[in-house]
C-alpha atoms as a PDB file:
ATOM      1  CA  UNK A   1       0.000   0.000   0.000  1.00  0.00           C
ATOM      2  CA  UNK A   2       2.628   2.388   1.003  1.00  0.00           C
ATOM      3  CA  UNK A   3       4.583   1.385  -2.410  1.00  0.00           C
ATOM      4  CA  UNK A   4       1.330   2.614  -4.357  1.00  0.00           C
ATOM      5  CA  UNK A   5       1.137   5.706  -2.074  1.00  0.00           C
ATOM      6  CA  UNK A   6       4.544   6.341  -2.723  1.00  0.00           C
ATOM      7  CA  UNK A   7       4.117   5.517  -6.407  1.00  0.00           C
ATOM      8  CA  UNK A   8       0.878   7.953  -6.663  1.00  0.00           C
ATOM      9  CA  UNK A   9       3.094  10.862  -5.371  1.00  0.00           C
ATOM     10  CA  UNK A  10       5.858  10.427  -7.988  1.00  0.00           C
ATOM     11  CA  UNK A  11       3.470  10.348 -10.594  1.00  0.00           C
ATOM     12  CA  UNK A  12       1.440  13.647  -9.262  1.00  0.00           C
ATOM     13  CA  UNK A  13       4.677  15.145  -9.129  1.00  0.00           C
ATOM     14  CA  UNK A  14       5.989  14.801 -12.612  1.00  0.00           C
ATOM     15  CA  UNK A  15       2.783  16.021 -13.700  1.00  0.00           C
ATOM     16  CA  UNK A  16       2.616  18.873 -11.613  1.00  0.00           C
ATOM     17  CA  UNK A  17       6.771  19.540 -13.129  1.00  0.00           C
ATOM     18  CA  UNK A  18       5.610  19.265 -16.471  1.00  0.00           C
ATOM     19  CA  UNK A  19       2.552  21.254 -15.972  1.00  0.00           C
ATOM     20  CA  UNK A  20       4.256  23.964 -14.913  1.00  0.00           C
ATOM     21  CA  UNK A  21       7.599  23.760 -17.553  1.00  0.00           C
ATOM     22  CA  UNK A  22       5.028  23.603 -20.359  1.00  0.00           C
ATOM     23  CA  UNK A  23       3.482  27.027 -18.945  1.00  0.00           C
ATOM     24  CA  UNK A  24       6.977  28.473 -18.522  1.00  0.00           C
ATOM     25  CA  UNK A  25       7.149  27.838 -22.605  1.00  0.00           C
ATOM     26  CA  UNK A  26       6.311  30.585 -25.281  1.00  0.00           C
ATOM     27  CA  UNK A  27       4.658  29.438 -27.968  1.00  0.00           C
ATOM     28  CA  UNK A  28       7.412  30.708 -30.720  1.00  0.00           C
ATOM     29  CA  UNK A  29       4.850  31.986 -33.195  1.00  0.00           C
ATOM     30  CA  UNK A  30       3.370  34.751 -30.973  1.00  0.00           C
ATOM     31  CA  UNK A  31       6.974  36.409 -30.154  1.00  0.00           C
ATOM     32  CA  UNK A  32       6.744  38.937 -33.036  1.00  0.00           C
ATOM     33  CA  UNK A  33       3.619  41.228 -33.043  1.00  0.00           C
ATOM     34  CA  UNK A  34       4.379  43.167 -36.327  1.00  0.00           C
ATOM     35  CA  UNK A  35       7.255  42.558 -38.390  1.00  0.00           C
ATOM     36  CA  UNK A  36       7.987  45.744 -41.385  1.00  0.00           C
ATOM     37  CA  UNK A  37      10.055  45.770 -44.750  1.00  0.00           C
ATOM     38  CA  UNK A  38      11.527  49.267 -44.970  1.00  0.00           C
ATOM     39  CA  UNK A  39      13.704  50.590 -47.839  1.00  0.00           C
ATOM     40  CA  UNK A  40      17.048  52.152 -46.427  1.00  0.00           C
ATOM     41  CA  UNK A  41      16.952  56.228 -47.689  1.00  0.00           C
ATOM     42  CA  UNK A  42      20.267  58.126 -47.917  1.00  0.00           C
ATOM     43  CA  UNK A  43      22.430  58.127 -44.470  1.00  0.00           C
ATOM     44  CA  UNK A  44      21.973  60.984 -42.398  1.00  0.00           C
ATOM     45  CA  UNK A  45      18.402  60.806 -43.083  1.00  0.00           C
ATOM     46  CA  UNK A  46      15.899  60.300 -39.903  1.00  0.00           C
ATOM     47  CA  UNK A  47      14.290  57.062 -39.093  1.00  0.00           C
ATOM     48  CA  UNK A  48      10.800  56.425 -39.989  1.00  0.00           C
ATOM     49  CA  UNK A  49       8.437  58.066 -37.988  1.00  0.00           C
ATOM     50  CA  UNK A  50       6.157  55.447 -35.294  1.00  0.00           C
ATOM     51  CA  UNK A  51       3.129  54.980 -37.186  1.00  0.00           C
ATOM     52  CA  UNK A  52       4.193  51.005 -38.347  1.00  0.00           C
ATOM     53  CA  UNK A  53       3.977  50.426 -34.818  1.00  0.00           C
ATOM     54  CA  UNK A  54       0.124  50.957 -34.900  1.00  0.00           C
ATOM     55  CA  UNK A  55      -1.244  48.206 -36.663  1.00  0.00           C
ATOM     56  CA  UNK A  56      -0.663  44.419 -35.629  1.00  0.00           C
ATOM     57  CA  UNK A  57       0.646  42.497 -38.994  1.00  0.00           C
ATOM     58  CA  UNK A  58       0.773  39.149 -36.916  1.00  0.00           C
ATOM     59  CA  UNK A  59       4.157  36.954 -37.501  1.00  0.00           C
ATOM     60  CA  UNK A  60       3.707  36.358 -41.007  1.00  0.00           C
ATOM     61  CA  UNK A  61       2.167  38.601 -42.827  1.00  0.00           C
ATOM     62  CA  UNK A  62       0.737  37.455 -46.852  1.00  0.00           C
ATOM     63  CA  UNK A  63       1.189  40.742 -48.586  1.00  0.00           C
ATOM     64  CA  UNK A  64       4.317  41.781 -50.909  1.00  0.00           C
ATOM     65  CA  UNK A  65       5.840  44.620 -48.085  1.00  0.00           C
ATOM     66  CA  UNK A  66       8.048  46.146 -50.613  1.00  0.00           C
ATOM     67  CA  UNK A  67       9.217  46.244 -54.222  1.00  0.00           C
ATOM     68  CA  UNK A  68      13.348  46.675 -54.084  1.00  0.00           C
ATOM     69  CA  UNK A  69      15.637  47.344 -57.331  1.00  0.00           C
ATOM     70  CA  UNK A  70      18.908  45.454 -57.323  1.00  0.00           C
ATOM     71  CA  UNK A  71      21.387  47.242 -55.472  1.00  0.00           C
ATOM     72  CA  UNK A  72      18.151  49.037 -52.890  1.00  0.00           C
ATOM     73  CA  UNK A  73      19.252  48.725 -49.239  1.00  0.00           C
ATOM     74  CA  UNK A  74      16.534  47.032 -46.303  1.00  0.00           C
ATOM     75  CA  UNK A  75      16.376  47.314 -42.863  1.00  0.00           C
ATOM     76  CA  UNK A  76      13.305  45.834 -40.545  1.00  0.00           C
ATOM     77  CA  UNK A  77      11.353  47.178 -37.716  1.00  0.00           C
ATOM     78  CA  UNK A  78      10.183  44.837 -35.406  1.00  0.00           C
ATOM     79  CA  UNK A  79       7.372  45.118 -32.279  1.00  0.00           C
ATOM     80  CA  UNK A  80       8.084  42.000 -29.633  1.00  0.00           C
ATOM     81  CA  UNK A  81       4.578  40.442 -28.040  1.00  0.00           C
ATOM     82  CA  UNK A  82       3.980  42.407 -24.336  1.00  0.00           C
ATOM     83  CA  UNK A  83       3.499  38.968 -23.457  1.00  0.00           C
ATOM     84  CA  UNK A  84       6.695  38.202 -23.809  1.00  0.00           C
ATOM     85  CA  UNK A  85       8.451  38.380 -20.029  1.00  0.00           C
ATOM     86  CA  UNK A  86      12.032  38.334 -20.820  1.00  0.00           C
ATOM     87  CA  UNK A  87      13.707  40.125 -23.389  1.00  0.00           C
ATOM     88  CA  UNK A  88      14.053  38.606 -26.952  1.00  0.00           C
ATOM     89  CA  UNK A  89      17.066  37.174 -29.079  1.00  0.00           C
ATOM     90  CA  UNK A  90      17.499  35.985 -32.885  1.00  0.00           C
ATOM     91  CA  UNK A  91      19.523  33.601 -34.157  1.00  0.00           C
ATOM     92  CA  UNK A  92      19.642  34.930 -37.733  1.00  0.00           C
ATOM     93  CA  UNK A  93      17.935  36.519 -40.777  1.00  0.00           C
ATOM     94  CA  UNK A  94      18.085  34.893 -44.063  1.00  0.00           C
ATOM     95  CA  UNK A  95      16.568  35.841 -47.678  1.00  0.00           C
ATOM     96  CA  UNK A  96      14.341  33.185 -48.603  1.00  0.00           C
ATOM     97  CA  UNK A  97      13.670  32.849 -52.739  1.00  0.00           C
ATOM     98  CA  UNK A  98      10.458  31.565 -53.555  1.00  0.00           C
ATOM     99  CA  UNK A  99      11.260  30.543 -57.009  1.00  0.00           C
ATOM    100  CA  UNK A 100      13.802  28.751 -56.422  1.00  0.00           C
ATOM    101  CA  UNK A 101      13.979  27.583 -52.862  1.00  0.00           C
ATOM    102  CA  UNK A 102      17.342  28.813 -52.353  1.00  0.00           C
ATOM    103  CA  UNK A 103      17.902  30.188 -48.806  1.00  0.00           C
ATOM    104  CA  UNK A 104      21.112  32.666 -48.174  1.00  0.00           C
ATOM    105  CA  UNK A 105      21.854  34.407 -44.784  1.00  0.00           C
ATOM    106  CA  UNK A 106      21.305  38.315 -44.243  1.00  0.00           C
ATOM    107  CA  UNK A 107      24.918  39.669 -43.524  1.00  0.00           C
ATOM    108  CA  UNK A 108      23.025  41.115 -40.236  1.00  0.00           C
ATOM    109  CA  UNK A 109      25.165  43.308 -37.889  1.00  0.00           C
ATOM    110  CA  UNK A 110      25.797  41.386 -33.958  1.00  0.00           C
ATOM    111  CA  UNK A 111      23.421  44.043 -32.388  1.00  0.00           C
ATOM    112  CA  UNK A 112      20.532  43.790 -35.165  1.00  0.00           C
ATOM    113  CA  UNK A 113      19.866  40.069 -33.499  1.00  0.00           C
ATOM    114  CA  UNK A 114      19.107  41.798 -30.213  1.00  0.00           C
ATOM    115  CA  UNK A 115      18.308  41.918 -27.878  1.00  0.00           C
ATOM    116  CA  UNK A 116      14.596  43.349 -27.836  1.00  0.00           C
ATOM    117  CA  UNK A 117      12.220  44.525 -24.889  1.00  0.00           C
ATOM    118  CA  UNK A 118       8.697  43.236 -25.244  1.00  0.00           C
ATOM    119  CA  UNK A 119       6.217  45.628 -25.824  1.00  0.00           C
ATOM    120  CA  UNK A 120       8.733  47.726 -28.069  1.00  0.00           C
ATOM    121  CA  UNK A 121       8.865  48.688 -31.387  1.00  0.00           C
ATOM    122  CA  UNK A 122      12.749  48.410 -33.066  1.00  0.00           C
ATOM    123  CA  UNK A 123      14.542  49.285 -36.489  1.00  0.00           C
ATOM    124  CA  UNK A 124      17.043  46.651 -36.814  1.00  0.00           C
ATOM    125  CA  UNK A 125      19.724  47.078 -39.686  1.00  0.00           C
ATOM    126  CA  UNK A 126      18.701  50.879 -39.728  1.00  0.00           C
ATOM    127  CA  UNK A 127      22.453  51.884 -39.080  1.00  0.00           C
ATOM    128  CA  UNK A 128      23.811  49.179 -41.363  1.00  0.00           C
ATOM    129  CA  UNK A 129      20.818  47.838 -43.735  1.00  0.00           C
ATOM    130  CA  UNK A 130      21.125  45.263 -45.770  1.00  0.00           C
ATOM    131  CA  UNK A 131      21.471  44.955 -48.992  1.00  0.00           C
ATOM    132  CA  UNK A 132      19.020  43.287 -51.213  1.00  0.00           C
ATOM    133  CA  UNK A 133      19.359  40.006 -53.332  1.00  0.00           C
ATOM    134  CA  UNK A 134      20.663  40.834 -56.884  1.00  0.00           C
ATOM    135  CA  UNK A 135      18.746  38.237 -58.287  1.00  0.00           C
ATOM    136  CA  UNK A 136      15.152  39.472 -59.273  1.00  0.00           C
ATOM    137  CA  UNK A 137      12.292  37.592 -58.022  1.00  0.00           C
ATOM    138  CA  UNK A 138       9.716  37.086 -54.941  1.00  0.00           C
ATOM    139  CA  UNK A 139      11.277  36.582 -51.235  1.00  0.00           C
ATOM    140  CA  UNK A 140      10.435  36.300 -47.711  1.00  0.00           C
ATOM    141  CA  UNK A 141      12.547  37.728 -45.319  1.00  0.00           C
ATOM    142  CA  UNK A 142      12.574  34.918 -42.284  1.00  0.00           C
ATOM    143  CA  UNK A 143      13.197  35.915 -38.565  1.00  0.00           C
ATOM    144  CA  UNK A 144      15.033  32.453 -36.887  1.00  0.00           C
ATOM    145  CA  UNK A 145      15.121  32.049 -32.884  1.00  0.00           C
ATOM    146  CA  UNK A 146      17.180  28.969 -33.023  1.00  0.00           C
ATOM    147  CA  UNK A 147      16.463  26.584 -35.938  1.00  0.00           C
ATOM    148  CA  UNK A 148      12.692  27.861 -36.349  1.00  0.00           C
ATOM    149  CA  UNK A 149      11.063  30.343 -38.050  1.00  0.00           C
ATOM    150  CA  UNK A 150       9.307  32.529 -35.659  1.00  0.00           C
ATOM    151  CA  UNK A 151       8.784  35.312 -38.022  1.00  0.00           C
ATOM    152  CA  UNK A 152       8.185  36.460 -42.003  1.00  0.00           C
ATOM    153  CA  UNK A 153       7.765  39.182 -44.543  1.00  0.00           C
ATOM    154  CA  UNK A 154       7.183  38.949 -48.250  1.00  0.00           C
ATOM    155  CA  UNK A 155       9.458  41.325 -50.913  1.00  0.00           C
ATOM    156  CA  UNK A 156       9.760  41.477 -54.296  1.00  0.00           C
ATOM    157  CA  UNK A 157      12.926  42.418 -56.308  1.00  0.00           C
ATOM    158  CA  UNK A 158      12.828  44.254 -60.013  1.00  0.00           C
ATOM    159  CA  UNK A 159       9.265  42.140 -59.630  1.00  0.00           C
ATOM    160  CA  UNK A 160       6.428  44.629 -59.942  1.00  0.00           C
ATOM    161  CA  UNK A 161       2.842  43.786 -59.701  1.00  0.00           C
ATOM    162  CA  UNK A 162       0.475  44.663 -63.507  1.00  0.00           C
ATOM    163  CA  UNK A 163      -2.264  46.747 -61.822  1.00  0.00           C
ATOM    164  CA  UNK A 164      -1.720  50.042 -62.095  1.00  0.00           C
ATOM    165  CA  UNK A 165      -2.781  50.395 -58.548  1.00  0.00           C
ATOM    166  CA  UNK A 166      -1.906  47.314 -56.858  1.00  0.00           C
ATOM    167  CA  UNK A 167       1.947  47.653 -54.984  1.00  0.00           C
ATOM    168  CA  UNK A 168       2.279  51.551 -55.535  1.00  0.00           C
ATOM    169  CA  UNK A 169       2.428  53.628 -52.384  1.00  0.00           C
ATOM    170  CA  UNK A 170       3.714  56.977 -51.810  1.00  0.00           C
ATOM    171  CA  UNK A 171       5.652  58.569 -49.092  1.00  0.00           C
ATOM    172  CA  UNK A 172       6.981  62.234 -47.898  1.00  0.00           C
ATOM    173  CA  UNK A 173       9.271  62.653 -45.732  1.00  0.00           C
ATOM    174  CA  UNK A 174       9.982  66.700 -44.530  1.00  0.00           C
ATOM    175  CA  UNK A 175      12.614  68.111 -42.031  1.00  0.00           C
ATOM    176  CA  UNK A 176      13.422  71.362 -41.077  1.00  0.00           C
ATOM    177  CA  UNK A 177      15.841  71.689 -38.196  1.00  0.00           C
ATOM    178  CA  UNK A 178      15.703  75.336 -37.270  1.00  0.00           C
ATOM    179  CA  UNK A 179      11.992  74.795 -36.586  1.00  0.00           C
ATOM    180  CA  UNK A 180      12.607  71.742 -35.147  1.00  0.00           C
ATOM    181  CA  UNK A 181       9.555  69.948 -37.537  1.00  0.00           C
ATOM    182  CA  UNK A 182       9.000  66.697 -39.170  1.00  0.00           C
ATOM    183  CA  UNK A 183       6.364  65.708 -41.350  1.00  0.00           C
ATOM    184  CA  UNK A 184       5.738  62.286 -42.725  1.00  0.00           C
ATOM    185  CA  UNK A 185       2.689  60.845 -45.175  1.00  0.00           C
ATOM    186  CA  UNK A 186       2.324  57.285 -46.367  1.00  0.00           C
ATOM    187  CA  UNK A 187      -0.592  56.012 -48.456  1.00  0.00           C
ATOM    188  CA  UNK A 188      -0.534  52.572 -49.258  1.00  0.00           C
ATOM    189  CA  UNK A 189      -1.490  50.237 -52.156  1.00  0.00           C
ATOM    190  CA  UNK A 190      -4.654  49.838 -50.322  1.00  0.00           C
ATOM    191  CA  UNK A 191      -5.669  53.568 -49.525  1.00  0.00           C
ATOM    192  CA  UNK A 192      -4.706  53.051 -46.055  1.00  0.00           C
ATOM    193  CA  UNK A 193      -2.932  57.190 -45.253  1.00  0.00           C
ATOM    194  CA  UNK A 194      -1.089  57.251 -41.929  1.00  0.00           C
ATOM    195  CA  UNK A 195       0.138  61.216 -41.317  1.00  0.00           C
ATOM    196  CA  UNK A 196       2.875  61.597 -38.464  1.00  0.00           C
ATOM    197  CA  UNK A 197       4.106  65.272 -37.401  1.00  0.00           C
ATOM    198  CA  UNK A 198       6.648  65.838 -35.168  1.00  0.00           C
ATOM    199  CA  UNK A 199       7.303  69.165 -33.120  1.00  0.00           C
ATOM    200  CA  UNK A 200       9.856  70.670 -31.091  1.00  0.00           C
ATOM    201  CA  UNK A 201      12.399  68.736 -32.151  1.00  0.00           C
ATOM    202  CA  UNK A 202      15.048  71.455 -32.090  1.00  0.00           C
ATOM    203  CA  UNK A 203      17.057  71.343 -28.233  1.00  0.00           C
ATOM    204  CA  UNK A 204      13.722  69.767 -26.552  1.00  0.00           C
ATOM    205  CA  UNK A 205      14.195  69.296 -23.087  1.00  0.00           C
ATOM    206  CA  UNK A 206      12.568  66.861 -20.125  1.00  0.00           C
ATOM    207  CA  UNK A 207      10.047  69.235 -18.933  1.00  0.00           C
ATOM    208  CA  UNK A 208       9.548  70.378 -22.792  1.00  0.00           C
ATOM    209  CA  UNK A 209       9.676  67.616 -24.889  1.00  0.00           C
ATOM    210  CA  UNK A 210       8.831  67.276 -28.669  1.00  0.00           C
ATOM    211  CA  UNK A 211       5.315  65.758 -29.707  1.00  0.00           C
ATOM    212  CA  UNK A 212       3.835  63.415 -32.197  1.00  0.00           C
ATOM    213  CA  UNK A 213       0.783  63.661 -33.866  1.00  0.00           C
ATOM    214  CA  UNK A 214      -0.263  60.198 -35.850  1.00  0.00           C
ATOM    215  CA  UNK A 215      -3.652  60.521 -37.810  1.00  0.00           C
ATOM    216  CA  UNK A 216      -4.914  57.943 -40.050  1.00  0.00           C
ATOM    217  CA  UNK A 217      -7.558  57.717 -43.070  1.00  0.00           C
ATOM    218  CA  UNK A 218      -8.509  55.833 -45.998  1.00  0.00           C
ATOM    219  CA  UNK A 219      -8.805  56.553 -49.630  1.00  0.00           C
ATOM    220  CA  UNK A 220     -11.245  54.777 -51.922  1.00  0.00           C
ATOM    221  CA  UNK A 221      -9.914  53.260 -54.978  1.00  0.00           C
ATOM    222  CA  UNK A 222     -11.247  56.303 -57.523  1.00  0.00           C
ATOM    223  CA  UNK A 223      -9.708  58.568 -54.913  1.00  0.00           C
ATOM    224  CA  UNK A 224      -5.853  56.468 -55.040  1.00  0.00           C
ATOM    225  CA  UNK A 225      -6.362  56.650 -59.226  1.00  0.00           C
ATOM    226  CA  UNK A 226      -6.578  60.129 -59.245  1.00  0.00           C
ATOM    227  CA  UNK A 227      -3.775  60.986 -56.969  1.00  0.00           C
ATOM    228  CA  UNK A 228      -1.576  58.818 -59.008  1.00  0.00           C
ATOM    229  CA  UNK A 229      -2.831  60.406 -62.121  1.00  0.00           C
ATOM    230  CA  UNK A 230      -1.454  63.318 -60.833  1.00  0.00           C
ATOM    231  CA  UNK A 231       1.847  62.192 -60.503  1.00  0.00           C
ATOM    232  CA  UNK A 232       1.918  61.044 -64.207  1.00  0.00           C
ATOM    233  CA  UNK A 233       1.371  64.726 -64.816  1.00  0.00           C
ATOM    234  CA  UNK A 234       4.806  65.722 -63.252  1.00  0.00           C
ATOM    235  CA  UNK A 235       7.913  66.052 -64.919  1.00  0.00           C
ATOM    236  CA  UNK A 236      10.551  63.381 -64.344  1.00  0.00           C
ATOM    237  CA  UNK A 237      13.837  62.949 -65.819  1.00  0.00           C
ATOM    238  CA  UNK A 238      15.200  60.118 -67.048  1.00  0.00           C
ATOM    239  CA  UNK A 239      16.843  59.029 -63.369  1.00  0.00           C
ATOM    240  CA  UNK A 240      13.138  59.318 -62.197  1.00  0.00           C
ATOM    241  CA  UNK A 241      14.158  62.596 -60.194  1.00  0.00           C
ATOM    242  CA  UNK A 242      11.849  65.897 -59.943  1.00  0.00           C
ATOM    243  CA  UNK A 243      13.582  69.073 -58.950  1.00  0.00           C
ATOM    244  CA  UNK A 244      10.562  71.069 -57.150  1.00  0.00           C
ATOM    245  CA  UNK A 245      13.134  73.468 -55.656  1.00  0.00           C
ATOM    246  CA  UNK A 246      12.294  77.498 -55.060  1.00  0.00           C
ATOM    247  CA  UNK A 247      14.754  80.231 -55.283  1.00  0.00           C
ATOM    248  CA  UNK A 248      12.111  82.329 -53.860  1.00  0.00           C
ATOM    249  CA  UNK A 249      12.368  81.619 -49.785  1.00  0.00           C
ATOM    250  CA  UNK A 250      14.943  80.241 -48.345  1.00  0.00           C
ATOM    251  CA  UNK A 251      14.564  77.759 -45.350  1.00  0.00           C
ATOM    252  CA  UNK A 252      16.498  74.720 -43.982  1.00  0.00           C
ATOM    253  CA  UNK A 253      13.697  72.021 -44.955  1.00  0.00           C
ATOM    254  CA  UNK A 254      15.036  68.985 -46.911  1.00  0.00           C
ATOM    255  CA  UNK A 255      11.215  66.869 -48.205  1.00  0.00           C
ATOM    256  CA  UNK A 256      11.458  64.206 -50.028  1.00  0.00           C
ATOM    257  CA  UNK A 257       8.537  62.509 -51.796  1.00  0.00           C
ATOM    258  CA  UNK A 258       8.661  59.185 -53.528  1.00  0.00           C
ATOM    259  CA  UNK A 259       6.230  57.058 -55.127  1.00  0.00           C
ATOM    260  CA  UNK A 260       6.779  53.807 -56.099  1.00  0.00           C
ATOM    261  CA  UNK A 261       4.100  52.949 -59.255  1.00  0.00           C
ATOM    262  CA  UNK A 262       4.236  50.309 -62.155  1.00  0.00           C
ATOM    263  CA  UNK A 263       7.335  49.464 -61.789  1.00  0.00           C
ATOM    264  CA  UNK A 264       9.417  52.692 -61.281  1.00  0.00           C
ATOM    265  CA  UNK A 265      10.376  54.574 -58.626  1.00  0.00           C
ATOM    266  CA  UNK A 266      10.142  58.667 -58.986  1.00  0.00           C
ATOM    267  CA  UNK A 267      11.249  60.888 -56.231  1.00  0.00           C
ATOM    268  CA  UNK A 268      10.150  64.665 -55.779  1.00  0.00           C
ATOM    269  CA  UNK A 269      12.616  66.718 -53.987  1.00  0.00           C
ATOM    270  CA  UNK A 270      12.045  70.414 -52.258  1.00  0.00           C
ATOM    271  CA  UNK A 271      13.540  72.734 -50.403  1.00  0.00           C
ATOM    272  CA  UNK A 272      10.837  73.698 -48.217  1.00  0.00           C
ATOM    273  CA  UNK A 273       8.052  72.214 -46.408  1.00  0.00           C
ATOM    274  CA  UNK A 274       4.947  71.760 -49.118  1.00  0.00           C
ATOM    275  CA  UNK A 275       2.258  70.765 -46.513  1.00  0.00           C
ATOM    276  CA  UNK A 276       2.948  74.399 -45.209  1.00  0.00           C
ATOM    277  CA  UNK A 277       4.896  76.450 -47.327  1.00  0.00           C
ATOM    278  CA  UNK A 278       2.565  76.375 -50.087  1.00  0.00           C
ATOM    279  CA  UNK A 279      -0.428  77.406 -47.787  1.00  0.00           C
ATOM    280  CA  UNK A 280       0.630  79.882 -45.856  1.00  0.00           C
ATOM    281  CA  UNK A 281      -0.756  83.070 -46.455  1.00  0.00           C
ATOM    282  CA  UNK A 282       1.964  85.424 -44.488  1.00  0.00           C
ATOM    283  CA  UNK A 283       4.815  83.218 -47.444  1.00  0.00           C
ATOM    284  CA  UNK A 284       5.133  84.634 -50.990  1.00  0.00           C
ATOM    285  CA  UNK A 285       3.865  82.272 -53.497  1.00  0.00           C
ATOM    286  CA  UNK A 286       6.238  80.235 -54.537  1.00  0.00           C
ATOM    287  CA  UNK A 287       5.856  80.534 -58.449  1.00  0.00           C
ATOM    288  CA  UNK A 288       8.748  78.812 -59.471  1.00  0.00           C
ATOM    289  CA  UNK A 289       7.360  75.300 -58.018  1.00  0.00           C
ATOM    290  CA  UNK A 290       6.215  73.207 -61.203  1.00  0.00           C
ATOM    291  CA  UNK A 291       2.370  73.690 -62.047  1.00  0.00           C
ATOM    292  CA  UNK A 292       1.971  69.995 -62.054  1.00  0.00           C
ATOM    293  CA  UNK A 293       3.658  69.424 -58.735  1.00  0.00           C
ATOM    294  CA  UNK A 294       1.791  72.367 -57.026  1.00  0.00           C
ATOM    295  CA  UNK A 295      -1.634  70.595 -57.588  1.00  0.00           C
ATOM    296  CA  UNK A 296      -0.033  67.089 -56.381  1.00  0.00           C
ATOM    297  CA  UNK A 297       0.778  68.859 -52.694  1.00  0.00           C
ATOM    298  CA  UNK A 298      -2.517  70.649 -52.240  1.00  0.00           C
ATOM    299  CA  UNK A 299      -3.942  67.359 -53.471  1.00  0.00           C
ATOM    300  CA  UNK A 300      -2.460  65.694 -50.481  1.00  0.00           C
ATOM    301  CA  UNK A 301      -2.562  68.296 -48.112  1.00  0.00           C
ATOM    302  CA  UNK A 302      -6.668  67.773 -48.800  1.00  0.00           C
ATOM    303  CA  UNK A 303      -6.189  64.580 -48.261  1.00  0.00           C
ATOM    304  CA  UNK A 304      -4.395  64.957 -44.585  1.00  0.00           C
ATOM    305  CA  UNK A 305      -6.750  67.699 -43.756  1.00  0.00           C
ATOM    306  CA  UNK A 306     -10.556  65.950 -44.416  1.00  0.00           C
ATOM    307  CA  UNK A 307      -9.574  62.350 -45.027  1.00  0.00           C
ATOM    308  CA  UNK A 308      -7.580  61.623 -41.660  1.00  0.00           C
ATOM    309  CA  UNK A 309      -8.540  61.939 -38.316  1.00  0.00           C
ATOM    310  CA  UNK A 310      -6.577  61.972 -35.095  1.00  0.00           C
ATOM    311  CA  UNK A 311      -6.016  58.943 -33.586  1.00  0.00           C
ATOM    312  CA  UNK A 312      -3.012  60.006 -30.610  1.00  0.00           C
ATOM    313  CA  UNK A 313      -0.780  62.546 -29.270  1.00  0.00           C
ATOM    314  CA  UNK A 314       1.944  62.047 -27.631  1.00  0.00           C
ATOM    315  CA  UNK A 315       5.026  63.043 -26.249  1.00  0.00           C
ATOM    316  CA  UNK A 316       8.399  61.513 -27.125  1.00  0.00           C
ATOM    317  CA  UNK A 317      10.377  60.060 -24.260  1.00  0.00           C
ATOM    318  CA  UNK A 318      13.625  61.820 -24.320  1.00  0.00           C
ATOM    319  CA  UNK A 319      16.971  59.429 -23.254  1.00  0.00           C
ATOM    320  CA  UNK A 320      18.107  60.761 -19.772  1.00  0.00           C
END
């Protein structure tokens, strides 16, 4: 009797043990909340402004992220699960060729494998991104935490989808240090707008620092034709470059707009801030900006001003 007593406790405890192992054990899949394909810009340039941080693309997300040229630099940004208690390491990235099946390592960076607070959203490869395959075709990017693949997110190189809609997106970037401003617009493929601004940037301090805006909209379909319409209308060269530059003010603002569209990319460039500049009614008019180019910002200015709404303000955490 006592053997069976004795037996019974053994037994309760090993279940008990592996009862609470198996509830010490994250499920893999749910350590990455939203994983993001960005394309490197120019060093020097800021980081991308918060708003990928808002919505949840899960661990694998089915969509084509990006469309990359050879010889186009990546980086990734990353949000780790809150539920997540300690803090999180990768093994490796790799480049993962659908058409093929070959699989080749990213040349990552030591820190870009972590490690990485939960709850937190990180760029990883912003300071040294990564360069692209030179090989055209469709990849996945895969996120590794030992021999598993615990995240995923599709790109496409010199592959660009037929619609004339589906895979173009547009984004502006502006800066202007004196008045310590950022602005930044992306529309998506899908209509999806997500409008960031950024003030008192310039020598913020802890009991005055800067603040975020983030307000997001939607475009219908007709609504995405016509903006890109508009872009047709500008003047590109054969580099795909605008030159939208004034001689008439002169400020410290560096925008950049670029659009990437059946199969090209075509950048915009000013030298002022054309969400503003062009409205303000104390600023000469700036004649000298291109006709076409004109009626592509107020076009988007309409579109921040009735087809977002506010969704937070914040303040950004200064490092002590």
């Amino acid at each position: 009797m006592r053997k069976l007593v004795a037996l019974g406790t053994v037994v309760l405890s090993i279940i008990v043990l592996v009862v609470l192992v198996a509830g010490c054990i994250q499920k893999t899949d749910d350590v990455i909340e939203t994983i993001h394909i960005f394309k490197a810009d120019p060093p020097g340039y800021p980081p991308p402004p918060g708003g990928w941080m808002l919505a949840s693309t899960g661990p694998h997300p089915a969509e084509i992220q990006r469309v990359f040229d050879p010889g186009d630099k990546m980086f990734l940004g990353l949000v780790i699960s809150e539920q997540i208690k300690n803090e999180v390491n990768f093994s490796r990235f790799t480049f993962f060729n659908k058409g093929t099946g070959t699989e080749e390592e990213v040349a990552a960076s030591p820190g870009d494998l972590g490690p990485f607070e939960p709850g937190r959203g990180s760029l990883t490869g912003f300071q040294n991104p990564w360069e692209v395959p030179g090989e055209n075709g469709e990849y996945e990017l895969r996120v590794y935490q030992g021999d598993e693949v615990v995240a995923s997110a599709r790109f496409n190189v010199g592959i660009w989808p037929a619609s004339p809609t589906k895979g173009a997106f547009i984004e502006m970037h502006t800066k202007t240090t004196m008045a310590g401003v950022a602005r930044h617009l992306t529309i998506s493929d899908d209509g999806s707008i997500v409008y960031i601004e950024e003030k008192g940037l310039r020598m913020p301090t802890q009991k005055n620092p800067p603040t975020r805006t983030t307000r997001t909209g939607q475009l219908e379909e007709a609504e995405l034709d016509r903006l890109l319409e508009m872009v047709d209308a500008c003047s590109f060269d054969a580099e795909g470059e605008c030159n939208a530059r004034t001689e008439i003010i002169d400020t410290d603002a560096v925008s950049v707009l670029t659009v990437y569209y059946q199969g090209k990319t075509r950048t915009i460039t000013a030298n002022y801030q054309p969400l503003f500049h062009l409205f303000h009614t104390e600023i000469p008019e700036l004649s000298d900006v291109p006709e076409p180019v004109r009626k592509l910002y107020q076009e988007l200015r309409y579109i921040v001003d009735n087809k977002t709404t506010q969704v937070s303000r914040e303040k950004i955490p200064l490092e002590r």
